[in-house]
C-alpha atoms as a PDB file:
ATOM      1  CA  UNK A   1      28.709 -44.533  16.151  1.00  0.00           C
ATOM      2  CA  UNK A   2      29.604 -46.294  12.871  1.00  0.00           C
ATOM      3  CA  UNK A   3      32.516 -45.296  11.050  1.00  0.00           C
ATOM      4  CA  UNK A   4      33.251 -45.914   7.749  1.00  0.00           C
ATOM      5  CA  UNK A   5      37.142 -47.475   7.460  1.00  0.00           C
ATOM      6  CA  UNK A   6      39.430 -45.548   4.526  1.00  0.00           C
ATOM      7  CA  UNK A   7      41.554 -47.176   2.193  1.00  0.00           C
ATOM      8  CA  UNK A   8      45.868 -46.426   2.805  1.00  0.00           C
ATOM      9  CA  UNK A   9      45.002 -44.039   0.084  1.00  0.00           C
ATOM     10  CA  UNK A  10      42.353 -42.294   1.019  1.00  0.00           C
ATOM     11  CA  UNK A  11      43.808 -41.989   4.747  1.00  0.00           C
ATOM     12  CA  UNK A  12      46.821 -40.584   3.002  1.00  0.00           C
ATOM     13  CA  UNK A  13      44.693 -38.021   1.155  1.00  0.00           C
ATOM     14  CA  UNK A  14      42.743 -37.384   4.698  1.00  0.00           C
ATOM     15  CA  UNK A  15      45.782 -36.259   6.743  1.00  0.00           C
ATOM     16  CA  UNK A  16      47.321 -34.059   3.745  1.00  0.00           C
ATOM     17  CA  UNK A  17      44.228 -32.336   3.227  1.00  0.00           C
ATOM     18  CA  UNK A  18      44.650 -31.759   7.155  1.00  0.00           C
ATOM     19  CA  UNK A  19      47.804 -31.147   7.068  1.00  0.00           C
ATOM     20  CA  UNK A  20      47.460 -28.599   4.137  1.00  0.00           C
ATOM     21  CA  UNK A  21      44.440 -26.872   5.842  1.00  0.00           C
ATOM     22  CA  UNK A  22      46.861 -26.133   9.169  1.00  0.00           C
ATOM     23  CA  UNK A  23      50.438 -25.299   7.935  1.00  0.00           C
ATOM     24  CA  UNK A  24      49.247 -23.044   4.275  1.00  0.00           C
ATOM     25  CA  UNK A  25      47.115 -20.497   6.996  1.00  0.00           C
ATOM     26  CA  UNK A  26      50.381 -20.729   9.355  1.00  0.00           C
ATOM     27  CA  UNK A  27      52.585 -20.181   6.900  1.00  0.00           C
ATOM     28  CA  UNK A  28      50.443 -16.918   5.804  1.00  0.00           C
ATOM     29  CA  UNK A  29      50.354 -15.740   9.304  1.00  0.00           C
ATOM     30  CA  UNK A  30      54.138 -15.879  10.246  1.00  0.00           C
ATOM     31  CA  UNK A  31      55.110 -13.754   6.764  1.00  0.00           C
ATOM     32  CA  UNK A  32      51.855 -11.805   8.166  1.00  0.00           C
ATOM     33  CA  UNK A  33      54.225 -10.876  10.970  1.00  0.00           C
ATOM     34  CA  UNK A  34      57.386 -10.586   9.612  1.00  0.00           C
ATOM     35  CA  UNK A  35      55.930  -7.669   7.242  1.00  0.00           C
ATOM     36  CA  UNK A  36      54.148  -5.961  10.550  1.00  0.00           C
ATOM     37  CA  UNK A  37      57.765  -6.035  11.837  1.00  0.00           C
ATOM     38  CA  UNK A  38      59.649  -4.894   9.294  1.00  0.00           C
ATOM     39  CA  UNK A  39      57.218  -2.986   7.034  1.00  0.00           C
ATOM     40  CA  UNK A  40      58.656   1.032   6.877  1.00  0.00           C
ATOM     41  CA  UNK A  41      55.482   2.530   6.827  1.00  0.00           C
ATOM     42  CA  UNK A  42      51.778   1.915   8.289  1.00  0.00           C
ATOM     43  CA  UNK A  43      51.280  -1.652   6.702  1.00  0.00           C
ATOM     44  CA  UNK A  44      47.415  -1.992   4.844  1.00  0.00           C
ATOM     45  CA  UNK A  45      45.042  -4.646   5.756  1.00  0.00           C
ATOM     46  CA  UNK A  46      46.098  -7.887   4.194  1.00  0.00           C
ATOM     47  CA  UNK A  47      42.733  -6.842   2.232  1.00  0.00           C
ATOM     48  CA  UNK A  48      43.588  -3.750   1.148  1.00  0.00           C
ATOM     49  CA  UNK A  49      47.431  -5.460   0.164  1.00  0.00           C
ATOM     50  CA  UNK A  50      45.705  -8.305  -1.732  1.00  0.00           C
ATOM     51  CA  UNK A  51      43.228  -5.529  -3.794  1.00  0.00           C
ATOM     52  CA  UNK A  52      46.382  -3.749  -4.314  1.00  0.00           C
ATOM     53  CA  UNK A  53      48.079  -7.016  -6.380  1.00  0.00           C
ATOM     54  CA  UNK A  54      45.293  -7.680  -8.156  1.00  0.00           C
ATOM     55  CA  UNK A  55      44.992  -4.100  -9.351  1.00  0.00           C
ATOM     56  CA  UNK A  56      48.250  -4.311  -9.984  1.00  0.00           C
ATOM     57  CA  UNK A  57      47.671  -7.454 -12.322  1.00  0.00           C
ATOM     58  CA  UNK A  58      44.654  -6.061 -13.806  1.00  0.00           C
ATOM     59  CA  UNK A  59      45.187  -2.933 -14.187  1.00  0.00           C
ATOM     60  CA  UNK A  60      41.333  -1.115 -14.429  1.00  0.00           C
ATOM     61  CA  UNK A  61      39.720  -3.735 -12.767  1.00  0.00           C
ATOM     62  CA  UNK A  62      35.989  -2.765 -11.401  1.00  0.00           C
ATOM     63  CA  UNK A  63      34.868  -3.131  -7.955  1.00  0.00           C
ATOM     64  CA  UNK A  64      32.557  -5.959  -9.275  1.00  0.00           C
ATOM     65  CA  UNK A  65      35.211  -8.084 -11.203  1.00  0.00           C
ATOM     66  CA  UNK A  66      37.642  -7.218  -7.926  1.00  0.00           C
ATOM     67  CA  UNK A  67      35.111  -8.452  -5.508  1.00  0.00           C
ATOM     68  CA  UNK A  68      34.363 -11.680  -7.102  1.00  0.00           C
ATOM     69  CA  UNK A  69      38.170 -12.379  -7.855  1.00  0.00           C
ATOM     70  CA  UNK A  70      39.070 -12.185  -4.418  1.00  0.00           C
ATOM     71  CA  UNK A  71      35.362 -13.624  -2.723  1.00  0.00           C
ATOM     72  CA  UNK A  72      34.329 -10.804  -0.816  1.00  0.00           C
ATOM     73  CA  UNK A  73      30.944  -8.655  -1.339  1.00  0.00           C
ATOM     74  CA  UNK A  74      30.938  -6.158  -3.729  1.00  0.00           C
ATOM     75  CA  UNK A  75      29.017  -3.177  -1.507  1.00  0.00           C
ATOM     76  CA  UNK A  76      32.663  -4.259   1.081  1.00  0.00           C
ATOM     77  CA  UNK A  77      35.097  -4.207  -0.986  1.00  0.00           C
ATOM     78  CA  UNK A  78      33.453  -0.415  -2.141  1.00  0.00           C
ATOM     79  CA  UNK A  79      33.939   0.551   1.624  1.00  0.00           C
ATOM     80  CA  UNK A  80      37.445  -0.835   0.979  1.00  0.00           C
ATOM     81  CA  UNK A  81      38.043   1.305  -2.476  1.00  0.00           C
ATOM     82  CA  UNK A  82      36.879   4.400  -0.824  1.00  0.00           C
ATOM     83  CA  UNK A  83      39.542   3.882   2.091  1.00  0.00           C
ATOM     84  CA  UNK A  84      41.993   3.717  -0.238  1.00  0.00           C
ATOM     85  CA  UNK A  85      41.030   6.666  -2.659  1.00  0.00           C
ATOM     86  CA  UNK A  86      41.311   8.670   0.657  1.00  0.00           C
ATOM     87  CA  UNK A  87      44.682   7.270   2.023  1.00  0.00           C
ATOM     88  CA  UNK A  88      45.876   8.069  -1.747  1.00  0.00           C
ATOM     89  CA  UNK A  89      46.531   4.374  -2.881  1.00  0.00           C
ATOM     90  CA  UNK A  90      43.545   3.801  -5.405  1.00  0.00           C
ATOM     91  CA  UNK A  91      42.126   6.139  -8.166  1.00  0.00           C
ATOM     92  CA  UNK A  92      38.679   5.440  -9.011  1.00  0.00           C
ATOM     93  CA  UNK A  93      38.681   6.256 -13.491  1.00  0.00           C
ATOM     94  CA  UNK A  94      34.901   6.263 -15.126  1.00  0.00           C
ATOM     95  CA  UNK A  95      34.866   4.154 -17.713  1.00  0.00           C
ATOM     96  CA  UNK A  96      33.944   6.664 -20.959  1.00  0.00           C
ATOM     97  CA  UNK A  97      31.413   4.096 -22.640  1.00  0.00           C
ATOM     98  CA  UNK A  98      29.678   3.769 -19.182  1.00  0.00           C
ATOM     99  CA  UNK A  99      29.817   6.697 -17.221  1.00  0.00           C
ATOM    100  CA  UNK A 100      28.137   4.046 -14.505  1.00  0.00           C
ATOM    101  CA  UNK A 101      31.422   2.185 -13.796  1.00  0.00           C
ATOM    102  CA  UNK A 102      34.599   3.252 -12.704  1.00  0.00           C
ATOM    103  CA  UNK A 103      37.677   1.073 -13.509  1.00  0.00           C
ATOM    104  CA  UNK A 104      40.377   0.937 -10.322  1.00  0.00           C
ATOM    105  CA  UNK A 105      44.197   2.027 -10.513  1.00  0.00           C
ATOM    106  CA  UNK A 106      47.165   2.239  -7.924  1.00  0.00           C
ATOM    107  CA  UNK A 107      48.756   5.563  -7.303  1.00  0.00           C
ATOM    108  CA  UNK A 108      52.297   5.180  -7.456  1.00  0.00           C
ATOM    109  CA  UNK A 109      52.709   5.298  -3.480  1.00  0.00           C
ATOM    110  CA  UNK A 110      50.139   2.207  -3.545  1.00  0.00           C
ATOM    111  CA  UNK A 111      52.419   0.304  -6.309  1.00  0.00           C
ATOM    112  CA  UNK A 112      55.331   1.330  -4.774  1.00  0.00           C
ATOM    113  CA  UNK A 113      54.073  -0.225  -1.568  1.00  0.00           C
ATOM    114  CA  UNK A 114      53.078  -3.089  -3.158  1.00  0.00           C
ATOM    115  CA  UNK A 115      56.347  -3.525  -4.450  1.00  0.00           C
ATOM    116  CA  UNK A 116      57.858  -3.557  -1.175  1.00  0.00           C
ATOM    117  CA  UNK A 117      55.701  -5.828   1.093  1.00  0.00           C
ATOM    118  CA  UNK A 118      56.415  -8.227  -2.209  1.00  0.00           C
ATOM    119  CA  UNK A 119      60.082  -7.652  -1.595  1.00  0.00           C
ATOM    120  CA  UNK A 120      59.769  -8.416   2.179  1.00  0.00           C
ATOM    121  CA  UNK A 121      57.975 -11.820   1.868  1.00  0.00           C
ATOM    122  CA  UNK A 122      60.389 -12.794  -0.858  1.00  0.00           C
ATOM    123  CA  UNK A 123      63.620 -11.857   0.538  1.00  0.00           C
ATOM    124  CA  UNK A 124      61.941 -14.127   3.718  1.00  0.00           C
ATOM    125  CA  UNK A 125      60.701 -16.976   2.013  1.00  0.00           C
ATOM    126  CA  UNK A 126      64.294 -17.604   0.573  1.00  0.00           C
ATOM    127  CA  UNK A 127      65.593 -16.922   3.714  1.00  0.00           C
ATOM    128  CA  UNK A 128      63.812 -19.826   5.090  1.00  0.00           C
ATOM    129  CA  UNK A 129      64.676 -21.828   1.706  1.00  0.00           C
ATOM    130  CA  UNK A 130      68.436 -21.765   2.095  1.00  0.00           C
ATOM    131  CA  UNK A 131      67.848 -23.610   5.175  1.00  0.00           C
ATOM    132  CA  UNK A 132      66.108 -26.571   3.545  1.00  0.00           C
ATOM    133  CA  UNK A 133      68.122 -29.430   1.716  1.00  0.00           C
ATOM    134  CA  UNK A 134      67.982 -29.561  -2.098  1.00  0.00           C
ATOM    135  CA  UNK A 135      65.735 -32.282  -1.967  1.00  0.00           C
ATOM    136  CA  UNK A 136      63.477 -30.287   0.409  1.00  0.00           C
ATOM    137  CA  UNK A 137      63.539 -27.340  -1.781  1.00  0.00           C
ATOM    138  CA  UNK A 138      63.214 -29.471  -5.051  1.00  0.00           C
ATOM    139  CA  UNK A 139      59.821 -30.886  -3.129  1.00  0.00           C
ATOM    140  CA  UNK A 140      58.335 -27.559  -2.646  1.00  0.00           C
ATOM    141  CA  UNK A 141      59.455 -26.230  -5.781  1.00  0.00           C
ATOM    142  CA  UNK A 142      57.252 -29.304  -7.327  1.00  0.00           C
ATOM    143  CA  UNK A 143      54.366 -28.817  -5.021  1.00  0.00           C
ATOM    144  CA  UNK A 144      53.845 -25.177  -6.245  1.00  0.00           C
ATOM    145  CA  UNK A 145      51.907 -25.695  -9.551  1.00  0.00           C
ATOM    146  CA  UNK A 146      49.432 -28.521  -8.196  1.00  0.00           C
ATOM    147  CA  UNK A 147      48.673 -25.972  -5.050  1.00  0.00           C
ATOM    148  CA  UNK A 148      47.767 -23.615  -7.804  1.00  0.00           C
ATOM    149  CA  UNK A 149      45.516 -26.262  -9.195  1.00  0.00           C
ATOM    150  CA  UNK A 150      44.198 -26.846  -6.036  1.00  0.00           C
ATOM    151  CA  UNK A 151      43.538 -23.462  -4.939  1.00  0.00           C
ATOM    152  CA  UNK A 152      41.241 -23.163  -8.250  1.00  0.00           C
ATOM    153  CA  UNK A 153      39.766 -26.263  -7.953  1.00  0.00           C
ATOM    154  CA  UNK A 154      38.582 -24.894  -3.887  1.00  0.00           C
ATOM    155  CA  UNK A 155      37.453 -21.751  -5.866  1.00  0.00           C
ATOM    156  CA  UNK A 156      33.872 -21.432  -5.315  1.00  0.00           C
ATOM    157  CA  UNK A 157      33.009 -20.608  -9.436  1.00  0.00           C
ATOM    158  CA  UNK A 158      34.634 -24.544  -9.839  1.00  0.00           C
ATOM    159  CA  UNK A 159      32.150 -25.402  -7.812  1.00  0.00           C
ATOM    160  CA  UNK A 160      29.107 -25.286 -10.199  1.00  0.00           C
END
């Protein structure tokens, strides 16, 4: 089997792209847990939490623009509104150009909810920050816009 050897550099860039791929999920799972711990009431689906931002953000987002923003099929994140509209977190609104197309809004229980599991994973993050040096904190603090970048530039629509 022939390999092909890697620059310093690009063996650098090999083992943080690991190492990104292993601890960002990780990192996602243990505040996953905290919230199921400490959460008050019956916590939503992570999916169901991460529709809830984004309606929160774009207020009268459709199921179409919802589905593409966070890469799931449109006909499952519909199953998804529908659970909500019954559980009383999401208000379907028709649009009154397009009778067609219904624009998506929290109930106040939803954005109050919302609010909350926010509140949780904050309050833990900095939790876990005060027990990092200044330089350690000052690292992360750095990291945070180029993850951005690199979350859109792993964004399927960069892709093309």
């Amino acid at each position: 089997m022939e390999t092909t050897a890697r620059t310093p550099d690009e063996g650098a860039a090999g083992r943080l792209a690991q190492d990104l791929a292993l601890v960002l999920p990780a990192l996602h799972r243990a505040l996953d847990r905290r919230v199921d711990a400490d959460f008050p009431h019956p916590k939503p689906a992570e999916g169901q939490i991460a529709l809830m931002r984004l309606i929160r953000d774009r207020e009268g987002v459709t199921v179409r623009e919802a589905a593409e923003v966070l890469l799931v099929k449109p006909n499952n994140l519909s199953a998804t509104v529908t659970q909500m509209v019954a559980a009383g977190l999401v208000e379907r609104r028709r649009d009154p150009d397009d009778k067609r197309v219904t624009h998506l809004h929290l109930t106040p229980t939803a954005a109050e909810r919302t609010h909350a599991v926010d509140e949780l994973i904050g309050g833990y993050v900095e939790q876990a920050l005060a027990g990092l040096s200044d330089g350690e904190r000052g690292a992360l603090g750095a990291a945070v816009g180029a993850l951005h970048l690199l979350e859109r530039g792993l964004h399927p629509s960069s892709a093309s």
